[in-house]
N, C-alpha and C. Protein backbone atom coordinates (compact mmCIF):
# COMPACT_ATOMS: atom_id res chain seq x y z
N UNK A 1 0.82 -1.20 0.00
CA UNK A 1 0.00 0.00 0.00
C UNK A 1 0.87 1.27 0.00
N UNK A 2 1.73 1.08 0.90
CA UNK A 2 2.69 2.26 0.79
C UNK A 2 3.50 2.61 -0.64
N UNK A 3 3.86 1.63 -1.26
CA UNK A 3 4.89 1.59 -2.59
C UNK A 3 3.64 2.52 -3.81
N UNK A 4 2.50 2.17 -3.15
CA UNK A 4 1.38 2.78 -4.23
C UNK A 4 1.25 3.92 -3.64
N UNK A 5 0.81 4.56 -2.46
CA UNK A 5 0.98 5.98 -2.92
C UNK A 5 2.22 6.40 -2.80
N UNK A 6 3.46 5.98 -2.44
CA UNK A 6 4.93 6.71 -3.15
C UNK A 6 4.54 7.08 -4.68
N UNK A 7 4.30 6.14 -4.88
CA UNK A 7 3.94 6.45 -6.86
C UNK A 7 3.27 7.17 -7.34
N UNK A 8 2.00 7.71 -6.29
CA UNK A 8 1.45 8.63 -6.44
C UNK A 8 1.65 10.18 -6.30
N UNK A 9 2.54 9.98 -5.03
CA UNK A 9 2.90 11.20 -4.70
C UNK A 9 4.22 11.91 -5.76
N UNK A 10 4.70 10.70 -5.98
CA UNK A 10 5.49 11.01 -6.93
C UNK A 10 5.14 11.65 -8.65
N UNK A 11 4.31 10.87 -9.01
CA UNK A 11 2.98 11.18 -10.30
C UNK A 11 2.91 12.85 -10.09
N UNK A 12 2.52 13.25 -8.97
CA UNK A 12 1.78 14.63 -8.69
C UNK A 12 2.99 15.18 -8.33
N UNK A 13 4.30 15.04 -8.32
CA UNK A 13 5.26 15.92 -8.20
C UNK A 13 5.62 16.22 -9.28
N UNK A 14 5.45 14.69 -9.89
CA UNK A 14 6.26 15.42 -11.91
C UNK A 14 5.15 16.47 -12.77
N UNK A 15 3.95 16.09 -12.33
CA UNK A 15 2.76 16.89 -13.19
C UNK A 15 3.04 18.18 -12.53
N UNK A 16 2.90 18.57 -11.07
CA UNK A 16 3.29 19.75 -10.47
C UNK A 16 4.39 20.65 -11.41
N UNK A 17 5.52 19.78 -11.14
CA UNK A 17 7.03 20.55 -12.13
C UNK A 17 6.77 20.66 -13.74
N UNK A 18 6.12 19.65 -13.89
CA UNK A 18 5.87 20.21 -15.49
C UNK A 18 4.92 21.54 -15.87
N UNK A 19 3.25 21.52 -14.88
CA UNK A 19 2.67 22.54 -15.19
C UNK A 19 3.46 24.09 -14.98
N UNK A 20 4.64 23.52 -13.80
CA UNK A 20 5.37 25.09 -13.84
C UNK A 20 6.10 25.11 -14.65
N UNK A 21 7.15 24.62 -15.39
CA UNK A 21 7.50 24.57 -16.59
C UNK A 21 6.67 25.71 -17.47
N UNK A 22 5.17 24.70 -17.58
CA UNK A 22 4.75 25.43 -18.57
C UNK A 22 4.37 26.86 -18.04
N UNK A 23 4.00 26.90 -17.55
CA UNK A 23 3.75 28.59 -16.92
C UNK A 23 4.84 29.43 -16.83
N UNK A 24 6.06 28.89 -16.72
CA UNK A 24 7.30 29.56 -16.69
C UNK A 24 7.47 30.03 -18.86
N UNK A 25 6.87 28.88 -18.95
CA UNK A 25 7.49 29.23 -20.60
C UNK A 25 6.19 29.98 -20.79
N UNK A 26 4.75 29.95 -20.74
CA UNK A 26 3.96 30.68 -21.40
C UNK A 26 4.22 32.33 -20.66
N UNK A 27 4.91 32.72 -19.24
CA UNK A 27 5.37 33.90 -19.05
C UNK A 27 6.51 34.59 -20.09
N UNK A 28 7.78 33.51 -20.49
CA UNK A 28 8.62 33.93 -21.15
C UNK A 28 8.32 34.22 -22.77
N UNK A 29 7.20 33.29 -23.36
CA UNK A 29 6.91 33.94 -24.93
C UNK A 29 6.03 34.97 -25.05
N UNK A 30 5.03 35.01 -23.86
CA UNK A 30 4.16 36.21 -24.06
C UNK A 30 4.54 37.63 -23.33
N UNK A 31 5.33 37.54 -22.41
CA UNK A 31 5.74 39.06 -21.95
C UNK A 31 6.87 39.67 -22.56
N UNK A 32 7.09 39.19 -23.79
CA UNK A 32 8.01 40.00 -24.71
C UNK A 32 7.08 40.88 -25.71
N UNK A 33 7.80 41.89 -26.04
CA UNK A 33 6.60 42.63 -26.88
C UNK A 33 6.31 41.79 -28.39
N UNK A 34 7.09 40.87 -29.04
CA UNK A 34 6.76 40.15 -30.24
C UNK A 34 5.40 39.03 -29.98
N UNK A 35 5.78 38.43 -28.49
CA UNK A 35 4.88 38.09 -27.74
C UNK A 35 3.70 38.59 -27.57
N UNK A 36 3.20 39.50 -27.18
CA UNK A 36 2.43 40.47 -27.26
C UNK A 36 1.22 40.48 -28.84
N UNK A 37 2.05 40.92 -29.42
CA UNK A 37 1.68 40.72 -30.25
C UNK A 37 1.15 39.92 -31.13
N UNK A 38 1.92 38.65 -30.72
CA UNK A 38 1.69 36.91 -31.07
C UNK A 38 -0.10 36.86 -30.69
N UNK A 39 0.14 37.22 -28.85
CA UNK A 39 -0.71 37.18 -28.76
C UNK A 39 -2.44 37.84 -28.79
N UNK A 40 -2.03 38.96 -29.30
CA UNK A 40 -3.24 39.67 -29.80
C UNK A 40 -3.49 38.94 -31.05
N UNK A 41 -2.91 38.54 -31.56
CA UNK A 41 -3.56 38.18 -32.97
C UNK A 41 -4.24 36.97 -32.62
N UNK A 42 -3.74 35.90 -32.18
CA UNK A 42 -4.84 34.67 -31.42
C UNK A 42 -5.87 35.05 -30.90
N UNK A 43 -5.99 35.62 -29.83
CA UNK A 43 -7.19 35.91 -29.29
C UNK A 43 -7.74 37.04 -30.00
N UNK A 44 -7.87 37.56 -30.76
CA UNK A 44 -8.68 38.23 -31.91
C UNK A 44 -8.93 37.20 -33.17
N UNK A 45 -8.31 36.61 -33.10
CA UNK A 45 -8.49 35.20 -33.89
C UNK A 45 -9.63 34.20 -33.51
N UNK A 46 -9.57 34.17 -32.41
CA UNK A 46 -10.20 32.94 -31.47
C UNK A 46 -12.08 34.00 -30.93
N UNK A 47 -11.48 35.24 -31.20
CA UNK A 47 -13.25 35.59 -31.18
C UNK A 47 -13.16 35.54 -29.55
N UNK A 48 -12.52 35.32 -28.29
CA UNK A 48 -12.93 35.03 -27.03
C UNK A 48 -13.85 36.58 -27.01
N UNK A 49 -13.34 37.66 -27.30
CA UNK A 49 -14.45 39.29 -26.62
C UNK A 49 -15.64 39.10 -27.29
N UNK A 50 -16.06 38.37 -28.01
CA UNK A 50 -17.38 38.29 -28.72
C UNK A 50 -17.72 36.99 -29.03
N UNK A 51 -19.61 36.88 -29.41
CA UNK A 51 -19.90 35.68 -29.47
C UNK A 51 -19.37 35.07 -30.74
N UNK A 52 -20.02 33.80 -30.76
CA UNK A 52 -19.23 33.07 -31.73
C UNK A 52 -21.34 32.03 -32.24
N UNK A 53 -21.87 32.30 -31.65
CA UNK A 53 -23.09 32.07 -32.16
C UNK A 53 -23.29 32.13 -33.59
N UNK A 54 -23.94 31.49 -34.63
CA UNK A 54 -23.74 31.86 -35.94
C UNK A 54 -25.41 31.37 -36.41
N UNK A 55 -26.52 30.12 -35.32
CA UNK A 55 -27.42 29.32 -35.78
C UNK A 55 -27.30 28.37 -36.64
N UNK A 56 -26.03 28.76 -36.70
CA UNK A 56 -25.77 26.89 -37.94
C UNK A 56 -24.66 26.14 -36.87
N UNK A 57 -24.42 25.55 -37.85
CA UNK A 57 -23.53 24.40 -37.05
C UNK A 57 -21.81 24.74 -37.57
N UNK A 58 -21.68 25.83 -37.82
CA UNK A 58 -20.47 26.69 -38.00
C UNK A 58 -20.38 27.38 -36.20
N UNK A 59 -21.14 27.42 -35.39
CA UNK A 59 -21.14 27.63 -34.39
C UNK A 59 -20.69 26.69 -33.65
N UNK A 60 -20.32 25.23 -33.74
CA UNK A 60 -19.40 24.30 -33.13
C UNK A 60 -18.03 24.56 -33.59
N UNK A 61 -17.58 25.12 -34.77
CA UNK A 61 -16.31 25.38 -34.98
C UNK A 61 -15.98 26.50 -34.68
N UNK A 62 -16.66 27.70 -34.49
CA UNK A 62 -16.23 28.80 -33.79
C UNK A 62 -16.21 28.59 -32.20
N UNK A 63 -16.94 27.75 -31.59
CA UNK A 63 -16.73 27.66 -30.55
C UNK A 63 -15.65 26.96 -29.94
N UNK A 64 -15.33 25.80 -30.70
CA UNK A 64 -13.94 25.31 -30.73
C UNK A 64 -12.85 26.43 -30.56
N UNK A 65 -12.80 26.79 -31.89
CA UNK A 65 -11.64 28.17 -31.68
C UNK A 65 -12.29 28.63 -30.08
N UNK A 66 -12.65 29.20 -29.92
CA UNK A 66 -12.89 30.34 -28.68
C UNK A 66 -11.98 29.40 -27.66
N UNK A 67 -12.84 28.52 -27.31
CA UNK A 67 -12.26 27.34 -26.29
C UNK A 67 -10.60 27.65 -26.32
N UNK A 68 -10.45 27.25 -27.39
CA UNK A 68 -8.65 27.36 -27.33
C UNK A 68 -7.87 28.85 -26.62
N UNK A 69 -9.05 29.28 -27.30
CA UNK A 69 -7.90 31.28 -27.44
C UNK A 69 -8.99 31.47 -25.59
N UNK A 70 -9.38 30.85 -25.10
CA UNK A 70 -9.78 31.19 -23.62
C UNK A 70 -8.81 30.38 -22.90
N UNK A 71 -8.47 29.31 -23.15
CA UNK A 71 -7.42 28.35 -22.60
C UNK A 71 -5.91 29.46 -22.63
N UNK A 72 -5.55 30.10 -23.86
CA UNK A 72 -4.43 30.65 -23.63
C UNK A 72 -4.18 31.99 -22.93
N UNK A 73 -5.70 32.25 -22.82
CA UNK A 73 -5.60 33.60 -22.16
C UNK A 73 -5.64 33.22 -20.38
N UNK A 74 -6.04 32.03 -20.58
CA UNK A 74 -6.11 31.30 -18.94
C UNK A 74 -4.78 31.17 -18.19
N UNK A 75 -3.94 30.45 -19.38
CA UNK A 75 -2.48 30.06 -19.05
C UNK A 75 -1.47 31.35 -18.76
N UNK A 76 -1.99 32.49 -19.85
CA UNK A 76 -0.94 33.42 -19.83
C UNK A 76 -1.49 34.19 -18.03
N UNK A 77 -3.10 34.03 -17.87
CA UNK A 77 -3.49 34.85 -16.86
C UNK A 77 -2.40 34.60 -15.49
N UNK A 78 -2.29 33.17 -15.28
CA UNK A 78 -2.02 32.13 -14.65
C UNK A 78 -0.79 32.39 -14.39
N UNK A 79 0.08 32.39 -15.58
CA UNK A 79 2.03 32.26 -15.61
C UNK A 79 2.31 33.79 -15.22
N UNK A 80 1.38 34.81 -15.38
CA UNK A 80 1.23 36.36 -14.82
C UNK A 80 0.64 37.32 -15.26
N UNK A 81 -0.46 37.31 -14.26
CA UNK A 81 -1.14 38.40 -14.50
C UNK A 81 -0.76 39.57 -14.97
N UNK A 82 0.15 40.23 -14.44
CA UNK A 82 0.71 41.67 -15.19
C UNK A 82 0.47 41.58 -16.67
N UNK A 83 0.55 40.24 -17.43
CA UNK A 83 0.74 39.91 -18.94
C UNK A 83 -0.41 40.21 -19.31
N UNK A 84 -1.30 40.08 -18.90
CA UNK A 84 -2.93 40.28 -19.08
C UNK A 84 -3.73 41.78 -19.12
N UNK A 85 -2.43 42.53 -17.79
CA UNK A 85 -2.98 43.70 -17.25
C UNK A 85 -2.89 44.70 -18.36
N UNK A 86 -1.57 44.08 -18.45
CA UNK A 86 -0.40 44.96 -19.83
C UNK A 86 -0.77 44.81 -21.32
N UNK A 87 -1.64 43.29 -21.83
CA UNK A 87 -2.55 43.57 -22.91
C UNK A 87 -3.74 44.31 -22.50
N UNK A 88 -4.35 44.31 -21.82
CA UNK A 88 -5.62 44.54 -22.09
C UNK A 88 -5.59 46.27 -21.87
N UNK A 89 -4.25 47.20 -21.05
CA UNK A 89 -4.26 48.32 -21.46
C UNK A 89 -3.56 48.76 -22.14
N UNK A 90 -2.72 48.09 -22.73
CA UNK A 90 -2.59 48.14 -24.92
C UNK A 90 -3.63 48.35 -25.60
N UNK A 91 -4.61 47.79 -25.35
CA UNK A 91 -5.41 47.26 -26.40
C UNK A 91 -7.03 48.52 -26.34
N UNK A 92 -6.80 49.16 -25.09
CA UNK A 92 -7.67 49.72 -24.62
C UNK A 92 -6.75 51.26 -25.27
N UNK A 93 -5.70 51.56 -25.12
CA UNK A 93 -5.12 52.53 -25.37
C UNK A 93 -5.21 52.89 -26.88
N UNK A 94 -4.47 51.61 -27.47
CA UNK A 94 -4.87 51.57 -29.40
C UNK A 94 -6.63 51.71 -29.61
N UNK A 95 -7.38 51.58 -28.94
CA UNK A 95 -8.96 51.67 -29.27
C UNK A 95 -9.14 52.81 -29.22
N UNK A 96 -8.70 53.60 -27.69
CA UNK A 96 -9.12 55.27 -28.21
C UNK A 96 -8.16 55.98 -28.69
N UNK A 97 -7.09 55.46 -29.28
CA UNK A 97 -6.34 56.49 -30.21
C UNK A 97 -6.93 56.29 -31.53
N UNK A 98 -7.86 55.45 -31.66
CA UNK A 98 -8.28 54.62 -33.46
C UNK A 98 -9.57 55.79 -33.25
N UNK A 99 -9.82 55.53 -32.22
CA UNK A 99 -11.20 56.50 -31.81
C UNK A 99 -11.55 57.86 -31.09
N UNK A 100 -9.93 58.22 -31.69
CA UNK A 100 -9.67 59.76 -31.41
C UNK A 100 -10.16 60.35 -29.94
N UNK A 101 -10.09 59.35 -28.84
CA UNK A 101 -10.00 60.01 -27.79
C UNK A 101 -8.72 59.70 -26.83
N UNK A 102 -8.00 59.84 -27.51
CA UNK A 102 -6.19 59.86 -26.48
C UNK A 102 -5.79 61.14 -26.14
């Protein structure tokens, strides 16, 4: 009984170190400004700020996309927030300079 949860505990140490891994790497490609950028185009891609409803069944494949581009906005939220803080007042800044109130 014991040799089984060693194995377990062990299981949940490697998944632990890997999910930081990944959070360590989704901090390092997206808080660069090329990054940035990478990632505005996905999630303007992926439709997450708006619906994806269509009444046909083109609405399972837009929703697909969304799913994804909400997953990466989850991960980047996750690996650091600042990354999130720092798009979303980019993105708010480029809107009212497009819309002549800067």
């Amino acid at each position: 009984m014991r040799a089984q949860q060693d194995k377990q505990d062990k299981l949940r140490a490697q998944q632990a170190e890997a999910f930081n891994r990944l959070k360590k790497d989704y901090k390092d490609v997206f808080q660069s400004a090329a990054g940035q950028r990478v990632l505005d185009d996905l999630l303007f891609r992926a439709q997450i700020f708006q619906t994806t409803f269509t009444g046909n069944s083109k609405t399972y494949f837009n929703e697909g996309r969304r799913d994804l581009g909400l997953y990466i906005f989850k991960m980047v939220n996750v690996a650091d927030p600042n990354i999130i803080a720092q798009f979303i007042f980019d993105n708010a800044k480029l809107k009212a300079s497009r819309d002549g109130k800067d």
